[in-house]
PDB file of N, CA and C in Angstrom:
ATOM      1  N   UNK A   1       1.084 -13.207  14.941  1.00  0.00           N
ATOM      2  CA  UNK A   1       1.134 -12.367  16.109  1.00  0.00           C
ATOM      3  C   UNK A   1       1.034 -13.244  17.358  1.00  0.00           C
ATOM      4  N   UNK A   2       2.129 -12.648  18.506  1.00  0.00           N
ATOM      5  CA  UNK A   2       1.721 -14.049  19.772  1.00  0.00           C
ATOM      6  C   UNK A   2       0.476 -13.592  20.354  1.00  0.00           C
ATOM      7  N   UNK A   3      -0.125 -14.281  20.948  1.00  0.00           N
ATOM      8  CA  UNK A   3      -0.859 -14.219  21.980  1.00  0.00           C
ATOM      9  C   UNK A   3      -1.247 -13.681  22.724  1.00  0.00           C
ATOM     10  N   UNK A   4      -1.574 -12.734  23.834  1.00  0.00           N
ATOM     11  CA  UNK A   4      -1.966 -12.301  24.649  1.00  0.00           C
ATOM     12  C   UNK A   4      -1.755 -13.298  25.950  1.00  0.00           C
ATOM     13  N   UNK A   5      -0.936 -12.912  26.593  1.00  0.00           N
ATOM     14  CA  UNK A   5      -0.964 -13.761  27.887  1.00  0.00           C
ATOM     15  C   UNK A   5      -2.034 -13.417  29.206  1.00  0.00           C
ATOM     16  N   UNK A   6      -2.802 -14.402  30.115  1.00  0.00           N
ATOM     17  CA  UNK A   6      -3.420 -13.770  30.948  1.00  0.00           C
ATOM     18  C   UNK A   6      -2.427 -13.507  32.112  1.00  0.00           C
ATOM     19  N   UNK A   7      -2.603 -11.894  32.841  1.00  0.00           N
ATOM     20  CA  UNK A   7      -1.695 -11.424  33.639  1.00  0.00           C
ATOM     21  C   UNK A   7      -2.886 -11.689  35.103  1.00  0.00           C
ATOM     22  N   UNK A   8      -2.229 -12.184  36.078  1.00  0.00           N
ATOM     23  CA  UNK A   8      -2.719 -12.158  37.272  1.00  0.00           C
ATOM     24  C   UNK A   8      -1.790 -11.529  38.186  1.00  0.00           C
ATOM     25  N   UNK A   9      -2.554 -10.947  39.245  1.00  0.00           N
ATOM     26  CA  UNK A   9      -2.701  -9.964  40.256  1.00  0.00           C
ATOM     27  C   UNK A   9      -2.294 -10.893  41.717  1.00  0.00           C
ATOM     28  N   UNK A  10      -1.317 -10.202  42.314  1.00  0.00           N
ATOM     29  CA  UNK A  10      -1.286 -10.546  43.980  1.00  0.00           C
ATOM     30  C   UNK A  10      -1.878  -9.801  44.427  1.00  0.00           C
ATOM     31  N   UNK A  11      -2.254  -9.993  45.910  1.00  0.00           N
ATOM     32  CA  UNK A  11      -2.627  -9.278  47.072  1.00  0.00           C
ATOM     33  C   UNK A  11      -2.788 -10.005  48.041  1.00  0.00           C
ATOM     34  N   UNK A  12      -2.976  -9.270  49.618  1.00  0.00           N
ATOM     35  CA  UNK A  12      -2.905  -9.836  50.798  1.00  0.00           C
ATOM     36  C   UNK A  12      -4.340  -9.901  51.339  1.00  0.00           C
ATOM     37  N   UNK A  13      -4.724 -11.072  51.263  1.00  0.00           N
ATOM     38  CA  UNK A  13      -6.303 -11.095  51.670  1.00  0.00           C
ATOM     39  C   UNK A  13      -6.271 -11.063  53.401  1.00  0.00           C
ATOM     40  N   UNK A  14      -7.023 -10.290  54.190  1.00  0.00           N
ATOM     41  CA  UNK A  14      -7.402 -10.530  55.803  1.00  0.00           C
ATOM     42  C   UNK A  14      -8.233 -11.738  55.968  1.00  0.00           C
ATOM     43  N   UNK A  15      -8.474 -12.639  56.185  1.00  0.00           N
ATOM     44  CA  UNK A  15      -9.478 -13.292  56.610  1.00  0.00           C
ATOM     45  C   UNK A  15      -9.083 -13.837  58.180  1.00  0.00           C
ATOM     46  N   UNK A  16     -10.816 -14.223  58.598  1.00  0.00           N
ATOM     47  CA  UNK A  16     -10.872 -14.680  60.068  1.00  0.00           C
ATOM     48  C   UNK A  16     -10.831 -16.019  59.829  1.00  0.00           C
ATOM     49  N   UNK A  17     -10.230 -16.904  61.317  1.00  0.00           N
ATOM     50  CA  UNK A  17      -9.260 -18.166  61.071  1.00  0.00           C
ATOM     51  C   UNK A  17     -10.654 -18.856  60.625  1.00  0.00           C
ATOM     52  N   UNK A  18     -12.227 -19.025  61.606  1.00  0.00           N
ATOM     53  CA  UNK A  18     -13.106 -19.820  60.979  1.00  0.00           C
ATOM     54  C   UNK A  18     -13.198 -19.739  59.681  1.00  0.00           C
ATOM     55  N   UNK A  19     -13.463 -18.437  58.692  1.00  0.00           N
ATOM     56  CA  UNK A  19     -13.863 -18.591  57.613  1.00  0.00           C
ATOM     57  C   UNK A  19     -12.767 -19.286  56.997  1.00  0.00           C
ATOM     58  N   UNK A  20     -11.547 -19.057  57.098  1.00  0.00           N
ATOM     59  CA  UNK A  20     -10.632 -19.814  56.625  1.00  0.00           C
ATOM     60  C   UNK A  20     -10.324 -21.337  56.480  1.00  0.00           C
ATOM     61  N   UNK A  21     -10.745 -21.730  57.925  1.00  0.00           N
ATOM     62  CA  UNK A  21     -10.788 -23.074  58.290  1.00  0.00           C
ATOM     63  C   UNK A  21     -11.899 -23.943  57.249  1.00  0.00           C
ATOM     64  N   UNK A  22     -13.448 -22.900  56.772  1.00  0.00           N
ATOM     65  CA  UNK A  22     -13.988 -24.024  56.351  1.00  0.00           C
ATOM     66  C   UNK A  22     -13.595 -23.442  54.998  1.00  0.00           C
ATOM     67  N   UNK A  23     -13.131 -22.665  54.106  1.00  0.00           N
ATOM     68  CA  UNK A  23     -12.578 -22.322  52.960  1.00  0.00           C
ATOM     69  C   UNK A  23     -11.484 -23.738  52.725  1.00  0.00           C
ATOM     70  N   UNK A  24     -10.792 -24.010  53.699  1.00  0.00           N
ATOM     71  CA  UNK A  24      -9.212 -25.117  53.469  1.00  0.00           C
ATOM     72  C   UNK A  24     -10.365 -26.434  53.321  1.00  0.00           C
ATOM     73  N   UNK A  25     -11.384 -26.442  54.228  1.00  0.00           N
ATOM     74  CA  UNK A  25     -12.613 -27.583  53.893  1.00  0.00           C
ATOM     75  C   UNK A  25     -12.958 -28.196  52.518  1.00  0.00           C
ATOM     76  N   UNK A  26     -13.753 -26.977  52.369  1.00  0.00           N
ATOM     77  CA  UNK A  26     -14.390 -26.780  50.703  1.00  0.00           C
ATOM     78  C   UNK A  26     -13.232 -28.041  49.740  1.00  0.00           C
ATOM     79  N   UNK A  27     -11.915 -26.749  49.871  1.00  0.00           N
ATOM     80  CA  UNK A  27     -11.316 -27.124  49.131  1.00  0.00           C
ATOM     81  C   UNK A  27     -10.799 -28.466  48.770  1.00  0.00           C
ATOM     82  N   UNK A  28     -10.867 -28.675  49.942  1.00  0.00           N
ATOM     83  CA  UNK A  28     -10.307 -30.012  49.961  1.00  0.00           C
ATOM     84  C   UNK A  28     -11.200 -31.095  49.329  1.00  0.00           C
ATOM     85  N   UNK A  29     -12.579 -31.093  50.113  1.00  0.00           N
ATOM     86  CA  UNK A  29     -13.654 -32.055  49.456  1.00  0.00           C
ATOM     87  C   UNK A  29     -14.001 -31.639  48.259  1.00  0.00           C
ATOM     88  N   UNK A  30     -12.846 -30.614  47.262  1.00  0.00           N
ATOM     89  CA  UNK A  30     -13.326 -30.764  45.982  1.00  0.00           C
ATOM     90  C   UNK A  30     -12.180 -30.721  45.403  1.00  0.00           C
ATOM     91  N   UNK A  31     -11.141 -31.635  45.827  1.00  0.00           N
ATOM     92  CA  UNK A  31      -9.853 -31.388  45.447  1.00  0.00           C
ATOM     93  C   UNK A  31      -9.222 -30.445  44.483  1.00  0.00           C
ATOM     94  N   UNK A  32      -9.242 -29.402  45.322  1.00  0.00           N
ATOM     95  CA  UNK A  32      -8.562 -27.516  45.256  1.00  0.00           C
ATOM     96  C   UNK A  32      -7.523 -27.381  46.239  1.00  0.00           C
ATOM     97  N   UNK A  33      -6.649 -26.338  45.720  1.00  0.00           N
ATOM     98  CA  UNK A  33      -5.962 -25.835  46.564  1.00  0.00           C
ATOM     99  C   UNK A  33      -6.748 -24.665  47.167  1.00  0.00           C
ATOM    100  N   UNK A  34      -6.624 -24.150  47.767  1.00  0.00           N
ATOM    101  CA  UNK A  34      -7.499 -22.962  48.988  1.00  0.00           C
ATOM    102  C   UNK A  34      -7.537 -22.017  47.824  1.00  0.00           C
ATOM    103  N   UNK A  35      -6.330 -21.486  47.476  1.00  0.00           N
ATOM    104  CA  UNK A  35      -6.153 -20.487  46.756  1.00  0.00           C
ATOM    105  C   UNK A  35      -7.014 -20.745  45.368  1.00  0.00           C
ATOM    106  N   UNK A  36      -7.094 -21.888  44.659  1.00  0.00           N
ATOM    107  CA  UNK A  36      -7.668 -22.265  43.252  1.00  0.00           C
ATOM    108  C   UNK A  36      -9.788 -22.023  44.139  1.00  0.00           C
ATOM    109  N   UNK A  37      -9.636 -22.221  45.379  1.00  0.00           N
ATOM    110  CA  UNK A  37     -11.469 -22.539  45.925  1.00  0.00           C
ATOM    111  C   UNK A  37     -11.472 -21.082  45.699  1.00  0.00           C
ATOM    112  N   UNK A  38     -10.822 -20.784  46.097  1.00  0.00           N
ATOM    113  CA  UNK A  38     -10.788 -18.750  46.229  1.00  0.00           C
ATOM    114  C   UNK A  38     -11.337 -18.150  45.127  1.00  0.00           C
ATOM    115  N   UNK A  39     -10.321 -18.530  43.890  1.00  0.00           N
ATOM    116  CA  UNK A  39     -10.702 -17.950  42.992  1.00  0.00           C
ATOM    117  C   UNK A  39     -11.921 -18.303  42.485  1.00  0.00           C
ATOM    118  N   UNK A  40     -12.270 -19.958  42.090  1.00  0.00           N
ATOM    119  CA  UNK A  40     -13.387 -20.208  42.181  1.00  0.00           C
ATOM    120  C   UNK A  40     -14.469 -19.794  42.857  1.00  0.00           C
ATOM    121  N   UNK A  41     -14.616 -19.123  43.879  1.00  0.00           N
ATOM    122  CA  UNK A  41     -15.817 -18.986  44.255  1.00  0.00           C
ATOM    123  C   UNK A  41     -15.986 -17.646  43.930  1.00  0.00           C
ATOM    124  N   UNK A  42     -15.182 -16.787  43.840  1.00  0.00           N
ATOM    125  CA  UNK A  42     -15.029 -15.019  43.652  1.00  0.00           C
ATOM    126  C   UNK A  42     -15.329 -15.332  42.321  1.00  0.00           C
ATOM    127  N   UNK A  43     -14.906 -16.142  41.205  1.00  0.00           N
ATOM    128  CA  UNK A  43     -15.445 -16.132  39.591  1.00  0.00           C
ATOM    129  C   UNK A  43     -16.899 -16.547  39.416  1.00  0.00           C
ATOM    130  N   UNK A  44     -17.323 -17.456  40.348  1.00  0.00           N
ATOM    131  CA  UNK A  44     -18.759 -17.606  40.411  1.00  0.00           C
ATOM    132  C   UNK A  44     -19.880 -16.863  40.724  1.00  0.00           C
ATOM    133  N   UNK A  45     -19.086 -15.996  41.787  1.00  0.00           N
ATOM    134  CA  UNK A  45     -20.257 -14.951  42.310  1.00  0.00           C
ATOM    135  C   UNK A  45     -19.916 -13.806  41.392  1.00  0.00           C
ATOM    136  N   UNK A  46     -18.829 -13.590  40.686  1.00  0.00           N
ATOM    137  CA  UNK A  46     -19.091 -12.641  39.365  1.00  0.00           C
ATOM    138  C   UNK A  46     -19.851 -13.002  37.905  1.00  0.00           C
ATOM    139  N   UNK A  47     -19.874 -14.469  37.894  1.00  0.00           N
ATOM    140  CA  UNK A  47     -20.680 -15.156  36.769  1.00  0.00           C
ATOM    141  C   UNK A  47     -22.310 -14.627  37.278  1.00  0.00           C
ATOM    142  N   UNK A  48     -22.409 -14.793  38.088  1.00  0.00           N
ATOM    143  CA  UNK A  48     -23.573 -15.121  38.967  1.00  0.00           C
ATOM    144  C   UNK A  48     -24.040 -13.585  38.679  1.00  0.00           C
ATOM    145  N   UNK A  49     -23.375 -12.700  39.643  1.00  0.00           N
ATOM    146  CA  UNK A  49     -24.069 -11.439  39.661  1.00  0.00           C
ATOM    147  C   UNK A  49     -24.070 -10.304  38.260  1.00  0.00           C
ATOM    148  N   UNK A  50     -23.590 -10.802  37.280  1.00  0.00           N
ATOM    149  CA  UNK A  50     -23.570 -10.833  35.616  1.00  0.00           C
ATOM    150  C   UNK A  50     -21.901  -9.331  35.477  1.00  0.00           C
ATOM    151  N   UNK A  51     -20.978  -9.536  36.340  1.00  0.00           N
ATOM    152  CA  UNK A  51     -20.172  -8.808  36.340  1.00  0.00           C
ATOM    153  C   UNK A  51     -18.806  -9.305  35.135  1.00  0.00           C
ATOM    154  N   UNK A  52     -18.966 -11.039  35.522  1.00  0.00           N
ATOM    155  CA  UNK A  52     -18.142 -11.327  34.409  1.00  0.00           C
ATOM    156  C   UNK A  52     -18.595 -12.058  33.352  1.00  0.00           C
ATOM    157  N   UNK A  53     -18.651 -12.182  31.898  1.00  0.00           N
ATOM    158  CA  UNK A  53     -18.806 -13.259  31.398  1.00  0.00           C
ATOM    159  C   UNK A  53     -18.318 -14.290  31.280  1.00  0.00           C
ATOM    160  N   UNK A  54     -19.018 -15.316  30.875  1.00  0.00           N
ATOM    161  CA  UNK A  54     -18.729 -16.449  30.425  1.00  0.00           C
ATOM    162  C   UNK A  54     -17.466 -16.509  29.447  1.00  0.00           C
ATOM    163  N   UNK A  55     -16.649 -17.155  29.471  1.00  0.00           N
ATOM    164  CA  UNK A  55     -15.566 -17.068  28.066  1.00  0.00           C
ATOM    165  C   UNK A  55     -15.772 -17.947  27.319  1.00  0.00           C
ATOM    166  N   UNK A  56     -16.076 -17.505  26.105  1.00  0.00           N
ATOM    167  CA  UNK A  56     -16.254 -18.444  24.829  1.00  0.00           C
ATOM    168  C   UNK A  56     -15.222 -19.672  24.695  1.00  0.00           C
ATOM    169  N   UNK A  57     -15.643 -20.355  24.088  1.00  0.00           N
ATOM    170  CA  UNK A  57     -14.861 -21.480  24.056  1.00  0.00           C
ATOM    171  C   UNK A  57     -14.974 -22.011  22.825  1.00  0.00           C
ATOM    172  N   UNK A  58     -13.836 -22.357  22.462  1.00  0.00           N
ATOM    173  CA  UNK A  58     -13.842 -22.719  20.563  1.00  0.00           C
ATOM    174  C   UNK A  58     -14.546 -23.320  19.848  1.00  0.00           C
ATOM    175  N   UNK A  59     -14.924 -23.651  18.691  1.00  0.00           N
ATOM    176  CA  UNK A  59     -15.850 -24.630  18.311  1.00  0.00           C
ATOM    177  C   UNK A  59     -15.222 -25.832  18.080  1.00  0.00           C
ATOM    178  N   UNK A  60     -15.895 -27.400  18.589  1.00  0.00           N
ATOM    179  CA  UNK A  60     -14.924 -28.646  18.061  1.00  0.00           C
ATOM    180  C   UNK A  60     -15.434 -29.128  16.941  1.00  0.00           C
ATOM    181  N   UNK A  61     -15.506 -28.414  15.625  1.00  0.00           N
ATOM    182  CA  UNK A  61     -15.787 -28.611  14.573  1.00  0.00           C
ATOM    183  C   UNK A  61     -14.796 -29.371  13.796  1.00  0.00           C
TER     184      UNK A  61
END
């Protein structure tokens, strides 16, 4: 059976130019694209606030 592919979502985010400005920051001093810091930080504060889990990860047996 194939796989399951993961499906991702567009949308048009508003943001104000400062928050933006230090978002393109971040990213940079952690070599990200804005968009990859984005998601990163929105997956963290769902790790964080126990909305998403963790995804298992295989065993290297």
């Amino acid at each position: 059976m194939a796989e399951k592919k993961e499906k991702t979502k567009s949308f048009i985010l508003r943001i104000d130019a400062q928050t933006m400005d230090a978002i393109e920051a971040w990213a940079a001093d952690e070599f990200r694209s804005t968009n990859g810091q984005l998601q990163w930080i929105i997956a963290e504060a769902l790790r964080k606030s126990g909305r998403l889990k963790k995804k298992k990860t295989p065993d290297l047996e």
